[in-house]
Protein backbone atom coordinates (compact mmCIF):
# COMPACT_ATOMS: atom_id res chain seq x y z
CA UNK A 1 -9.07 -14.53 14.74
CA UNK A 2 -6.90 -12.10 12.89
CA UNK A 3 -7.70 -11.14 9.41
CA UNK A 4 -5.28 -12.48 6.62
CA UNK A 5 -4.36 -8.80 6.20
CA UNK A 6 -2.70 -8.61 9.12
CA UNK A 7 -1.04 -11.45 8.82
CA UNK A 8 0.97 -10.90 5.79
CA UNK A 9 0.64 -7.17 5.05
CA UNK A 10 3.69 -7.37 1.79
CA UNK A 11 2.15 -9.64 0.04
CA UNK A 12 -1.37 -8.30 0.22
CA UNK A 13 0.74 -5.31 -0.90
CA UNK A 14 1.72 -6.50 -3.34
CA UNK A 15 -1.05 -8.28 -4.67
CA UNK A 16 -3.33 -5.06 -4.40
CA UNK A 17 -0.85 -3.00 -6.31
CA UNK A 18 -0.68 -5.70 -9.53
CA UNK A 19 -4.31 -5.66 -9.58
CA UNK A 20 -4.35 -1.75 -10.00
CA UNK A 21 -1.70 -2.02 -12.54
CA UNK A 22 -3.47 -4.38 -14.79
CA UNK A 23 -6.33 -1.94 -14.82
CA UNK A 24 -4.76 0.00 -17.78
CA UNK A 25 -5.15 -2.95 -19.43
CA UNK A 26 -9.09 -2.29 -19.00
CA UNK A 27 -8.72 0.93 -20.02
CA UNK A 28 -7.38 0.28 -22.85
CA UNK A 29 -9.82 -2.14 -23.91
CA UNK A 30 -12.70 -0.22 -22.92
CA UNK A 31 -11.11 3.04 -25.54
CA UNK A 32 -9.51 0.78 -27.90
CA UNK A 33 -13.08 -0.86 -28.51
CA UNK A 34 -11.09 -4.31 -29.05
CA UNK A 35 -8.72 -6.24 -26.77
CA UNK A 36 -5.17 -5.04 -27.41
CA UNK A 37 -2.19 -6.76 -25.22
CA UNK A 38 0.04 -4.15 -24.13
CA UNK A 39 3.87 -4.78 -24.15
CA UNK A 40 5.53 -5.65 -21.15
CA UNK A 41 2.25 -6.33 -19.14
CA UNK A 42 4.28 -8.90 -17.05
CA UNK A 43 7.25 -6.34 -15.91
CA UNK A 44 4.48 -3.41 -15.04
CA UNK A 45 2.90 -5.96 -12.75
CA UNK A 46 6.16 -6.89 -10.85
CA UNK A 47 7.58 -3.22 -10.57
CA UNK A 48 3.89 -2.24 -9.38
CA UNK A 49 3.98 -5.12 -6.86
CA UNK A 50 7.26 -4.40 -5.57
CA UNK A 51 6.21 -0.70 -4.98
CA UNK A 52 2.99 -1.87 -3.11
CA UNK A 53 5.55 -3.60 -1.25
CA UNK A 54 7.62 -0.93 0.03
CA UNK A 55 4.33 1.67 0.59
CA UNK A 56 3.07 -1.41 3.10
CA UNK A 57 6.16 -1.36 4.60
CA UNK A 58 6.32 2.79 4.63
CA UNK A 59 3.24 3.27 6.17
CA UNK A 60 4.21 0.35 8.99
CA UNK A 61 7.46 2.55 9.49
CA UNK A 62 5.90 5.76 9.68
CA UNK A 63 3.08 4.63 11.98
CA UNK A 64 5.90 3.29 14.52
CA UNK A 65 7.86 6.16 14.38
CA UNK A 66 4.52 8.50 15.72
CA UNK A 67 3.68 6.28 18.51
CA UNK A 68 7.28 6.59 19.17
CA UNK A 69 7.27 10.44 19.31
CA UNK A 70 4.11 10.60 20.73
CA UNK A 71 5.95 9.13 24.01
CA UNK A 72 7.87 12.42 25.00
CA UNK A 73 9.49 13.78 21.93
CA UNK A 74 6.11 15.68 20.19
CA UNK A 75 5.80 19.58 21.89
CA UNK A 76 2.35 19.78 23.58
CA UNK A 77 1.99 16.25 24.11
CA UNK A 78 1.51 14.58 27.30
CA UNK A 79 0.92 10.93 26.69
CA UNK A 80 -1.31 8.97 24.49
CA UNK A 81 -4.01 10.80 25.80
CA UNK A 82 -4.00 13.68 23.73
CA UNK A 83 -4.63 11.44 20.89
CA UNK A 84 -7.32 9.12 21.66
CA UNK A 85 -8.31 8.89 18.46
CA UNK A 86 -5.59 7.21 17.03
């Protein structure tokens, strides 16, 4: 069975990339000594999200494109098995 991950690798995106931007909120908190709501906590969380978005779908892109030049276009390559440990 396949993780969930793997699955549905934008969303997880961009769930793990609101989380991290809600942790300034923490920050604050933790220097403020109090708990202060930031402005536009809502908007930060969406434009964070939609970035985790597009690195998941960067680092799908970019891993497609080496196994693609790996087949003939890299110099000094001949075949997957001069990387075996990808």
């Amino acid at each position: 069975m396949e993780a969930p991950i793997c699955k549905h690798p934008l969303p997880d995106g961009l769930f793990k990339f609101a989380v991290l931007a809600s942790m300034g909120e923490l920050a604050i908190r933790i220097v403020v000594g109090y708990w202060k709501k930031p402005i536009g906590v809502l908007w930060r969380i969406i434009v964070w999200g939609i970035i985790g978005m597009m690195v998941t779908l960067m680092f799908t892109l970019f891993d497609a494109g080496v196994r693609s030049c790996m087949r003939g276009y890299l110099p000094f390559v001949k075949g997957r098995d001069s990387f075996q440990f990808l």
